[in-house]
C-alpha atoms as a PDB file:
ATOM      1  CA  UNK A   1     -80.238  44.267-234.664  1.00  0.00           C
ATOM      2  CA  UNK A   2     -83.921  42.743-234.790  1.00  0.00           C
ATOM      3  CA  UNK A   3     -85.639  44.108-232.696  1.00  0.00           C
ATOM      4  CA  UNK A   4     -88.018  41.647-230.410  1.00  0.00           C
ATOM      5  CA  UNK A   5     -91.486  42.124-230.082  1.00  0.00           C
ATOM      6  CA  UNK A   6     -94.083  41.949-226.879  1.00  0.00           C
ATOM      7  CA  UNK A   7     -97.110  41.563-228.676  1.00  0.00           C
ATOM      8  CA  UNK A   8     -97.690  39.280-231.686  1.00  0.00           C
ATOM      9  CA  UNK A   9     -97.813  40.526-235.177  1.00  0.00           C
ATOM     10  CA  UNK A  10    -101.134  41.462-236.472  1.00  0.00           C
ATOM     11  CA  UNK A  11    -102.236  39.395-239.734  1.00  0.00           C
ATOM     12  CA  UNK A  12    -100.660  39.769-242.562  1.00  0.00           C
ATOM     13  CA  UNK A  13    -101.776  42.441-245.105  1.00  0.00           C
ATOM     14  CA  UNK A  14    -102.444  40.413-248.274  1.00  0.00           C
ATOM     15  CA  UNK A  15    -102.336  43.637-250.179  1.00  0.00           C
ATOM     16  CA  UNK A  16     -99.132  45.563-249.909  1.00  0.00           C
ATOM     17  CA  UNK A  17     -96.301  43.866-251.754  1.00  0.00           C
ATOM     18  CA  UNK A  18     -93.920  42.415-248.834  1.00  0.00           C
ATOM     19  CA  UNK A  19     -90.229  43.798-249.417  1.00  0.00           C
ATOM     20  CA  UNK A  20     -88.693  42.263-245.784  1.00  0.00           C
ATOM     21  CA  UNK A  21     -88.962  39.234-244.333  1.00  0.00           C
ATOM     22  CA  UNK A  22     -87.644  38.449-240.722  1.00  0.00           C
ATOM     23  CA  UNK A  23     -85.904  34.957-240.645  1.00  0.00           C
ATOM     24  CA  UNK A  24     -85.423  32.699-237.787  1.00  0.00           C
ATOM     25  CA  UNK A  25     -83.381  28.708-237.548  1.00  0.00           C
ATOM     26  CA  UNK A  26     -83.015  27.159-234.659  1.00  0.00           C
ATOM     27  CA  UNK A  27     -82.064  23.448-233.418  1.00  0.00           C
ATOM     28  CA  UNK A  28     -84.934  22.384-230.945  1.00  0.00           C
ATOM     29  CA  UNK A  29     -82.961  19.596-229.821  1.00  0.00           C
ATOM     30  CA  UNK A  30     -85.847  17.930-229.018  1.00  0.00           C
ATOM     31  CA  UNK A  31     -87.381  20.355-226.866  1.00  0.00           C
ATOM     32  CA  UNK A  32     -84.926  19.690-223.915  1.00  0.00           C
ATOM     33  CA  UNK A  33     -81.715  22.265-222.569  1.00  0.00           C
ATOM     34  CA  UNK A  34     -78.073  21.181-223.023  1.00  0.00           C
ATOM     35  CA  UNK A  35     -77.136  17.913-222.158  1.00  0.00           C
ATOM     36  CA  UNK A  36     -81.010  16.543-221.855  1.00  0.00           C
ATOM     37  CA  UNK A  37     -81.290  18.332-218.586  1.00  0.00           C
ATOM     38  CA  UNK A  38     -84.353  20.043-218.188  1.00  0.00           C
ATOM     39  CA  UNK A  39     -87.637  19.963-220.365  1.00  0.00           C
ATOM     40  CA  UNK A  40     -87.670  23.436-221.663  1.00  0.00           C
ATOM     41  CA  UNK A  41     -89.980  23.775-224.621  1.00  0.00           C
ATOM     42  CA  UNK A  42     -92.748  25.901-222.956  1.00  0.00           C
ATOM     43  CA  UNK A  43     -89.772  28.759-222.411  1.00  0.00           C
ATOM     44  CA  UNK A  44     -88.715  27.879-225.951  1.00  0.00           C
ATOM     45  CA  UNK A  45     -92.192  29.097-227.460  1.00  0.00           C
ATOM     46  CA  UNK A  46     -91.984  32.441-225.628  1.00  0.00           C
ATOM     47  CA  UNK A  47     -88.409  33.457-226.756  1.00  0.00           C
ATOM     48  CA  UNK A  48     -89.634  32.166-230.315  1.00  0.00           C
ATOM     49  CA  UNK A  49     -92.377  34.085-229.910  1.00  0.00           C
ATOM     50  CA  UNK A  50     -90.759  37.365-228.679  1.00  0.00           C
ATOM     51  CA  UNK A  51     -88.551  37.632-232.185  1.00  0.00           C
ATOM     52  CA  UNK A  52     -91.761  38.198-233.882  1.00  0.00           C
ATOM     53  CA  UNK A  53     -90.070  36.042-236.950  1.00  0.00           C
ATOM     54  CA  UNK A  54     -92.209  35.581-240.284  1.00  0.00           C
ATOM     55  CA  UNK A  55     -90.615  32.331-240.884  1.00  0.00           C
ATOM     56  CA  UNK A  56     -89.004  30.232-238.721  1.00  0.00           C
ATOM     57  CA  UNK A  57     -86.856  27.098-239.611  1.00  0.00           C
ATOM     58  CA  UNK A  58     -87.024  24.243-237.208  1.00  0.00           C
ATOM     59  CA  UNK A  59     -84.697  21.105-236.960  1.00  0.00           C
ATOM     60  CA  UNK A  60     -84.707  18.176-234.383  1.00  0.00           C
ATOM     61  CA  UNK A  61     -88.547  19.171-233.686  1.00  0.00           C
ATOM     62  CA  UNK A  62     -90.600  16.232-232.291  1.00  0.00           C
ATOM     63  CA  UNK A  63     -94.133  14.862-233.971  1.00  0.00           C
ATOM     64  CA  UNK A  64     -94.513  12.616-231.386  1.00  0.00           C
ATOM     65  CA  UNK A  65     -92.529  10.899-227.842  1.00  0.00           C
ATOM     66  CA  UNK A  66     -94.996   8.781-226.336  1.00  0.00           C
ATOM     67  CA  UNK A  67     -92.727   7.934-223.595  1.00  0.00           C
ATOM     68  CA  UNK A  68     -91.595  11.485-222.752  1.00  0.00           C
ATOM     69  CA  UNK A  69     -95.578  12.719-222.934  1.00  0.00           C
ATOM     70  CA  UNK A  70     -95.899  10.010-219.836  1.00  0.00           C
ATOM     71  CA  UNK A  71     -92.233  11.206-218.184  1.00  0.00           C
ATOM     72  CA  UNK A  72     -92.303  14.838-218.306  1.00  0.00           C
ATOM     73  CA  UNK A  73     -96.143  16.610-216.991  1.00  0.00           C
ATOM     74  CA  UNK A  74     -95.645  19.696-219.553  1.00  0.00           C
ATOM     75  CA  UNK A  75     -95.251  17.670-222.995  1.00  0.00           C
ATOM     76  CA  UNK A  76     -98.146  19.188-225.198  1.00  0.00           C
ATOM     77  CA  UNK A  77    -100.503  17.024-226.198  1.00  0.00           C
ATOM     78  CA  UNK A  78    -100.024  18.726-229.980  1.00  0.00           C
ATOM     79  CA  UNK A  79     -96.802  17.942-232.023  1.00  0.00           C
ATOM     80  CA  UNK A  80     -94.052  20.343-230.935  1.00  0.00           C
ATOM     81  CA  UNK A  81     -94.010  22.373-233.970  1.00  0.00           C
ATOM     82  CA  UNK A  82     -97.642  23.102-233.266  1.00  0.00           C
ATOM     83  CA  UNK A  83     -96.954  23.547-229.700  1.00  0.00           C
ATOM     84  CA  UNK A  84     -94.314  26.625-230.814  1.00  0.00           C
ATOM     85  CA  UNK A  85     -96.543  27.891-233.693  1.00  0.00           C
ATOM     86  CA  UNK A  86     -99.814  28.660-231.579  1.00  0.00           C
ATOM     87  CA  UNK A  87    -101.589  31.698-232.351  1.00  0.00           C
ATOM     88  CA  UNK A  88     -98.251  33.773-234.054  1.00  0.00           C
ATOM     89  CA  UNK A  89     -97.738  31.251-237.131  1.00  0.00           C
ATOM     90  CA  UNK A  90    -101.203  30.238-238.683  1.00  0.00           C
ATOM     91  CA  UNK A  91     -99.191  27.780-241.249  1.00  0.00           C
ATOM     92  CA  UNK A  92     -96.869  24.899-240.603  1.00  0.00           C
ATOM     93  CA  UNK A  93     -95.484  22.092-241.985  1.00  0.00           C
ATOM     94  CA  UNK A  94     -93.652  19.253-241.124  1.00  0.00           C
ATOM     95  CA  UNK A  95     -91.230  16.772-242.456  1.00  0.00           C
ATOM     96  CA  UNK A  96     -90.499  13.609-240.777  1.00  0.00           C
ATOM     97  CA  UNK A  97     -86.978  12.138-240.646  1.00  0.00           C
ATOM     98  CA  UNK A  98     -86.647   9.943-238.567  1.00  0.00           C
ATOM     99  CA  UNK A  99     -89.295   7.101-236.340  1.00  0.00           C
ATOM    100  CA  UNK A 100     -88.800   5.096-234.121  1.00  0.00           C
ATOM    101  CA  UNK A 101     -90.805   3.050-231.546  1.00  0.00           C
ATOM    102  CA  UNK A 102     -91.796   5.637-229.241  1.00  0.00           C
ATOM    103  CA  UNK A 103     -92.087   8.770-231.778  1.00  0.00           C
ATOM    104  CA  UNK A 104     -90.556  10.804-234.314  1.00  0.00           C
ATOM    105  CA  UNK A 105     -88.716  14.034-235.314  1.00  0.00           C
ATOM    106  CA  UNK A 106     -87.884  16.009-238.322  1.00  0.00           C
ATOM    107  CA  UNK A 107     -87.818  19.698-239.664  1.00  0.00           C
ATOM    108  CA  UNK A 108     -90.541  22.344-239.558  1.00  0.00           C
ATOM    109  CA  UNK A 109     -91.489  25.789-240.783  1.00  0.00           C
ATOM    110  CA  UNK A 110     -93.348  27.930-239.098  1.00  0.00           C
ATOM    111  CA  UNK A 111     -94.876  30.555-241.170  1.00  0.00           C
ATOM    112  CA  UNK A 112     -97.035  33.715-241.294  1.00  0.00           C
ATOM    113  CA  UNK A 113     -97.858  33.523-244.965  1.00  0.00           C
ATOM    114  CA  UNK A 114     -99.612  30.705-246.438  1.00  0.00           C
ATOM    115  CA  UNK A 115     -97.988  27.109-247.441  1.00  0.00           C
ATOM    116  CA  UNK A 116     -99.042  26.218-251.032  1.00  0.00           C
ATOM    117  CA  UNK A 117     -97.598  23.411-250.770  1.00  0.00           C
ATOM    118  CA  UNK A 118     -94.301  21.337-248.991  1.00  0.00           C
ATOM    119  CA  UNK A 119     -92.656  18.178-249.425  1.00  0.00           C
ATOM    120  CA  UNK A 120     -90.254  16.178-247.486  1.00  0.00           C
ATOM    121  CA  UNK A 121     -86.870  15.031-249.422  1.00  0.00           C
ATOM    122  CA  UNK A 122     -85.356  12.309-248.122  1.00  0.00           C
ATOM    123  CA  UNK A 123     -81.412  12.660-248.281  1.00  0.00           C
ATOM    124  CA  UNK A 124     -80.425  10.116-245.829  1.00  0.00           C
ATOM    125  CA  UNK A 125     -77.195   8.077-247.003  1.00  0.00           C
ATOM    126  CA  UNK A 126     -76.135   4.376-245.874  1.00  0.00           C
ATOM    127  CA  UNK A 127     -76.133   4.066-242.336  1.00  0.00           C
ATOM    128  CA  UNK A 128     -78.457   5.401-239.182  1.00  0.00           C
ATOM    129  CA  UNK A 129     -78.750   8.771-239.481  1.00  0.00           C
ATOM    130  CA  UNK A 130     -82.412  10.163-241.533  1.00  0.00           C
ATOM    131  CA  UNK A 131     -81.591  13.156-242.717  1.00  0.00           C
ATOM    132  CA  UNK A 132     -84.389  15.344-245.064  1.00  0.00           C
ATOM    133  CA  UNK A 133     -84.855  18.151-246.713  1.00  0.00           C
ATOM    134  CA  UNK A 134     -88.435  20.448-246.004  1.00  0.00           C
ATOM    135  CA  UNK A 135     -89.170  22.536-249.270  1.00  0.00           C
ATOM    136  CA  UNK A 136     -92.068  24.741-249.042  1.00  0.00           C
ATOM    137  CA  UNK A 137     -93.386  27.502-251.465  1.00  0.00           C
ATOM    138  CA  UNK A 138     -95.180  30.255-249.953  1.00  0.00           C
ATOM    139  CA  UNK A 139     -97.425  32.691-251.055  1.00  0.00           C
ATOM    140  CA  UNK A 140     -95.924  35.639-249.927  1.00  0.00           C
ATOM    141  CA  UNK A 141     -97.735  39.073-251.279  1.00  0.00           C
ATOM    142  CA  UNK A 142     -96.092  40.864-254.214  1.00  0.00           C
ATOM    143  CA  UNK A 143     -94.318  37.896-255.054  1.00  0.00           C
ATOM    144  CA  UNK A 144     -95.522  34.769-257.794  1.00  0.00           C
ATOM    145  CA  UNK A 145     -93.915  32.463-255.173  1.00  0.00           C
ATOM    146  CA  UNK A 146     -90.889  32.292-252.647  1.00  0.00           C
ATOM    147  CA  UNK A 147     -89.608  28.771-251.492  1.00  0.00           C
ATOM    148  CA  UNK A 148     -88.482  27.670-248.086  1.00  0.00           C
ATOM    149  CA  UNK A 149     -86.199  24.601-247.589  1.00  0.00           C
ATOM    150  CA  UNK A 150     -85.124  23.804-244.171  1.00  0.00           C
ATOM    151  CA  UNK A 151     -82.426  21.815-243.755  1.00  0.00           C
ATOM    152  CA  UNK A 152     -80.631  19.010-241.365  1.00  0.00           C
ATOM    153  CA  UNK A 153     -77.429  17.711-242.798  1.00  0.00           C
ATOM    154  CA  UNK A 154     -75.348  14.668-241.606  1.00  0.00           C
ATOM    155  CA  UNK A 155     -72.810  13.833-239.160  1.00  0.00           C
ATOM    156  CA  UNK A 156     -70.108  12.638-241.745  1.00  0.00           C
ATOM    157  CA  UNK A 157     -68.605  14.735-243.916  1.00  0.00           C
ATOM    158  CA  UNK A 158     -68.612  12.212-247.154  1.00  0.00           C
ATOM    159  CA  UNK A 159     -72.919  12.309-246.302  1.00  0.00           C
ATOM    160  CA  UNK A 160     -72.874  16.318-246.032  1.00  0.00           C
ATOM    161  CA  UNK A 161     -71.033  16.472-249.380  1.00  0.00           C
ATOM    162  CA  UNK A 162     -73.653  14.052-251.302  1.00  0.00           C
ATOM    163  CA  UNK A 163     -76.891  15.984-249.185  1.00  0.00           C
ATOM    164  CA  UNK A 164     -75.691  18.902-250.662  1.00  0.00           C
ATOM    165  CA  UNK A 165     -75.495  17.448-254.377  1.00  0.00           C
ATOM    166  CA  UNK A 166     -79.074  16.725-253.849  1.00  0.00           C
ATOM    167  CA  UNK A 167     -79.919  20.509-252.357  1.00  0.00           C
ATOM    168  CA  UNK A 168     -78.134  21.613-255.231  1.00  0.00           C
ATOM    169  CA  UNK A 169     -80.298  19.251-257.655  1.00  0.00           C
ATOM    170  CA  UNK A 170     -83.648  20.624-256.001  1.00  0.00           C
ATOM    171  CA  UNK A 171     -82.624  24.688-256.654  1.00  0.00           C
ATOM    172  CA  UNK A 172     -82.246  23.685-259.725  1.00  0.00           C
ATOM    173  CA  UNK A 173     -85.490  22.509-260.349  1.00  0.00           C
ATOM    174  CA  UNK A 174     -87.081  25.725-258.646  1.00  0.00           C
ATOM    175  CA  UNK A 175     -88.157  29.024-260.855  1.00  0.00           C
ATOM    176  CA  UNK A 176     -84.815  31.011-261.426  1.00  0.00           C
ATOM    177  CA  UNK A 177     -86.205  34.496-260.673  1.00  0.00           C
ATOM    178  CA  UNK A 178     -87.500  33.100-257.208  1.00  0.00           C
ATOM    179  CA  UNK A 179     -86.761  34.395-254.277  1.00  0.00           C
ATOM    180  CA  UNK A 180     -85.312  31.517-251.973  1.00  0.00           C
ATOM    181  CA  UNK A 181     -84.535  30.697-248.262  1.00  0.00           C
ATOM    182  CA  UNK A 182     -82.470  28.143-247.584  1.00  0.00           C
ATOM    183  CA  UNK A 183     -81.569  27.615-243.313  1.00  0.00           C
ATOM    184  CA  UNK A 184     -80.892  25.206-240.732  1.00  0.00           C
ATOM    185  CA  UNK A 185     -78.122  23.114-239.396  1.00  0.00           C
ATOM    186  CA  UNK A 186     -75.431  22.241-241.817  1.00  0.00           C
ATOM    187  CA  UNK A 187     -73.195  20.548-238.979  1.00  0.00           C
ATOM    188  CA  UNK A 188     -70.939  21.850-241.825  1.00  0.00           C
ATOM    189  CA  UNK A 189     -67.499  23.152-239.052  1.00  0.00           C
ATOM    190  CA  UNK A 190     -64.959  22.875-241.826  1.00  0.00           C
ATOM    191  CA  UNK A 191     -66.907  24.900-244.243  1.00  0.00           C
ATOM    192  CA  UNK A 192     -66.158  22.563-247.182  1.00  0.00           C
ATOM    193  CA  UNK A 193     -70.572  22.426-247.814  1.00  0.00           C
ATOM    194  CA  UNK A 194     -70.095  26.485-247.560  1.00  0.00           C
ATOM    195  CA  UNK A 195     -67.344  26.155-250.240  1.00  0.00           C
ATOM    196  CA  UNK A 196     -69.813  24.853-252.719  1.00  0.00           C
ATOM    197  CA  UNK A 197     -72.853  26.537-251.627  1.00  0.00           C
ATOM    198  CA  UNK A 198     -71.599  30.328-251.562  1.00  0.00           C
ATOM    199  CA  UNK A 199     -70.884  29.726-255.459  1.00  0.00           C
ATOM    200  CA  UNK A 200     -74.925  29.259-255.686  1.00  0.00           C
ATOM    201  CA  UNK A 201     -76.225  31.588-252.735  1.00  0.00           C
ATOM    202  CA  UNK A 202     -75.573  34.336-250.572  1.00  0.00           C
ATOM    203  CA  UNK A 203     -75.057  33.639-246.956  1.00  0.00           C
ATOM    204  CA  UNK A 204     -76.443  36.017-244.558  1.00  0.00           C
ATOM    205  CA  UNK A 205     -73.864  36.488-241.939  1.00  0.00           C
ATOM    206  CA  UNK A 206     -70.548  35.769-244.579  1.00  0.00           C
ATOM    207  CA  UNK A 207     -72.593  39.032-247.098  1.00  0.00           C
ATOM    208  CA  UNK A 208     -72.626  40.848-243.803  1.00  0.00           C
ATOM    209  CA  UNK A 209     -69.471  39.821-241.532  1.00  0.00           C
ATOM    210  CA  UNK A 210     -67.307  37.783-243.850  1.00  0.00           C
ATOM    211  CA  UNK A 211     -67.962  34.579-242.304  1.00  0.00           C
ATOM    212  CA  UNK A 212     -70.685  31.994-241.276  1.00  0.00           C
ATOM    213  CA  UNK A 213     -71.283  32.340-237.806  1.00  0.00           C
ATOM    214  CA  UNK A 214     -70.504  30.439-234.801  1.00  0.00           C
ATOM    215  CA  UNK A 215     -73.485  29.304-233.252  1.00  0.00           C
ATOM    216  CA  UNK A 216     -72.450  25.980-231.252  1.00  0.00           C
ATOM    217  CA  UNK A 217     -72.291  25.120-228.233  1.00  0.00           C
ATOM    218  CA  UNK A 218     -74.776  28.016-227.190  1.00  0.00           C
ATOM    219  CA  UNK A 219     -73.357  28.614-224.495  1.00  0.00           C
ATOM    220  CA  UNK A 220     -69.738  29.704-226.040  1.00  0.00           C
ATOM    221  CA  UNK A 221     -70.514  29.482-230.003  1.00  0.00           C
ATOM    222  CA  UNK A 222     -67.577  27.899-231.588  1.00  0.00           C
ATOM    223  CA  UNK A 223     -68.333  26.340-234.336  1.00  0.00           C
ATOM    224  CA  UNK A 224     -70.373  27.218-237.589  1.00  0.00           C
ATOM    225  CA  UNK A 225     -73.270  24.479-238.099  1.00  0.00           C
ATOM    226  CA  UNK A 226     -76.027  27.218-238.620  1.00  0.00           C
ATOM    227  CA  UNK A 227     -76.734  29.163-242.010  1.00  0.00           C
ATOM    228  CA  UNK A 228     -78.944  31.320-243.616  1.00  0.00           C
ATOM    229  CA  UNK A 229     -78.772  30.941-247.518  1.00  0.00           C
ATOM    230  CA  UNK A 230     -80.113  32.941-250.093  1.00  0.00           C
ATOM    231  CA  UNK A 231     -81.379  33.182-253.803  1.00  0.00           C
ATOM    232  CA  UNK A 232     -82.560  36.445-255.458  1.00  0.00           C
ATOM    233  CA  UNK A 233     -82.524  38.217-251.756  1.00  0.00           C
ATOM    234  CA  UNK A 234     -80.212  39.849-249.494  1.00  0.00           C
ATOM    235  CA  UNK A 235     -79.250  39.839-246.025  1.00  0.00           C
ATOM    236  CA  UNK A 236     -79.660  43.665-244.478  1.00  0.00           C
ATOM    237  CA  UNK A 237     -79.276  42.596-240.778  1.00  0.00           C
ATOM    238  CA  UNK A 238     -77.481  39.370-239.124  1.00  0.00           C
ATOM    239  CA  UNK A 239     -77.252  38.029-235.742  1.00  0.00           C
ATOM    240  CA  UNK A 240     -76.645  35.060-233.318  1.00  0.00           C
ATOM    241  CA  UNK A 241     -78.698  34.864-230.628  1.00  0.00           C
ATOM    242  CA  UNK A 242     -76.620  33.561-228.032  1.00  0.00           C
ATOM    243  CA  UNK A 243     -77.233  35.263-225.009  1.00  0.00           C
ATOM    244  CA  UNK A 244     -79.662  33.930-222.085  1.00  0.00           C
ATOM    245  CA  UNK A 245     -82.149  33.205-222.454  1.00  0.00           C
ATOM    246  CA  UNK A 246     -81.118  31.344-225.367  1.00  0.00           C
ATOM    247  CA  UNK A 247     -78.039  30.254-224.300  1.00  0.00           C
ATOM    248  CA  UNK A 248     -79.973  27.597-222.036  1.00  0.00           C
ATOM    249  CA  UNK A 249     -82.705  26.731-224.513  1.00  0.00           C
ATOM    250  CA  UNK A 250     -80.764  24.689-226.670  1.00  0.00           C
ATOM    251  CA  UNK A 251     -77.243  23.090-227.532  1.00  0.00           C
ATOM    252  CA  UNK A 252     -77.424  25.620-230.807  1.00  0.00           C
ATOM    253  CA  UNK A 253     -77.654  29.620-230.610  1.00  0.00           C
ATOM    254  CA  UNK A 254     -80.525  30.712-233.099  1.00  0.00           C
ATOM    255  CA  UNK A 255     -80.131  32.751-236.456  1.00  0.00           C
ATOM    256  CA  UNK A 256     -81.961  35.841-236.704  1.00  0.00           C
ATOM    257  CA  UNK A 257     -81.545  37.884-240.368  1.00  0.00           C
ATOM    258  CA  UNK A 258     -84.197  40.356-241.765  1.00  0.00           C
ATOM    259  CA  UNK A 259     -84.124  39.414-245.446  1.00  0.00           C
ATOM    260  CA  UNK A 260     -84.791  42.087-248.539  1.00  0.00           C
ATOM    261  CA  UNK A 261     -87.285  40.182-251.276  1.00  0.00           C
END
């Protein structure tokens, strides 16, 4: 089990060679509780904050709502991911999926090591639904480099099976002898993407338990959309967070792995 912290991190030592990293995905949904009922984000950034994660992988994370900042009196005036990084993730980085006329949302990564650098790949297919992909390579002590992609697949299953041709294509293109993170929401419940990913990377809770996990709805996890992936690391603890307060933070129950390097 991870244990949560009460007091932020201090900075990171930039010379001992890191060994662990403690991993965190969540679905934001927007900032809002199941079923749109309750603007929640400010509670969100103190359970975040309490994992004491070194990265964290965020999908469905505003930039901007210009008509929720009027509606609801708490909306930050920063972009979300900002809002949740504050003082415990110095780096962040954003990719924008989709806009529309009164904001826009995407993926983040929060992060206590420096981002070299991050792009956004857009793997939307035919039809309404943006979908990206957030790669970013970090410098994480004792390491040349370690990249983070955080990931929001589609809706359809014939889109989730060409997004993951193009994950595929961008490991590829990535040092072999790199240690890589690979999380988010798959929406992937028939475990066909799994199929075809587990011949490429480990994933953290089928190494430990056998399985992906179930991680939605939060309240009763049914169905695995969530994963942890992995390249030249290992999983050495696993667990859904799916117990309040999580369980009303979010239609998704967050991730949690602490990953060997």
């Amino acid at each position: 089990m991870i244990e949560p912290l009460t007091q932020p991190r201090p900075a990171v030592d930039t010379r001992a060679a890191v060994r662990r990293l403690n991993v965190l995905t969540l679905n934001v949904h927007k900032g809002f509780a199941p079923f749109n009922r309750r603007f929640i984000l400010p509670e969100l950034r103190e359970a975040v904050r309490a994992t004491g994660a070194d990265l964290v992988f965020l999908q469905e994370v505003h930039g901007s709502h210009h008509a929720h900042a009027q509606r609801h009196p708490g909306w930050p005036q920063t972009p979300q991911y900002e809002f949740l990084a504050d003082s415990m993730w110095p780096q962040f980085a954003y990719g924008r999926n989709a806009v529309y006329p009164h904001g826009d949302h995407g993926n983040a990564l929060l992060s206590k090591f420096p981002i070299l650098d991050h792009r956004n790949l857009d793997v939307s297919i035919k039809g309404n639904e943006e979908r990206g992909l957030l790669h970013c390579r970090l410098d994480v002590p004792g390491h040349d480099q370690v990249h983070a992609i955080c990931v929001h697949l589609g809706l359809r299953e014939a889109h989730r099976q060409r997004q993951v041709e193009l994950l595929l294509e961008l490991l590829d293109s990535l040092p072999a002898n790199a240690p890589v993170i690979v999380a988010g929401d798959f929406n992937d419940w028939r475990l066909k993407a799994d199929d075809v990913l587990s011949q490429h990377l480990v994933e953290a809770f089928g190494e430990r338990f056998g399985t992906p996990a179930r991680s939605f709805p939060a309240r009763w996890p049914a169905l695995r959309l969530d994963r942890i992936y992995l390249r030249n690391a290992m999983p050495s603890q696993a667990q859904v967070l799916s117990k309040y307060p999580w369980s009303h933070l979010s239609d998704h129950a967050p991730l949690a792995a602490e990953v060997n390097l």
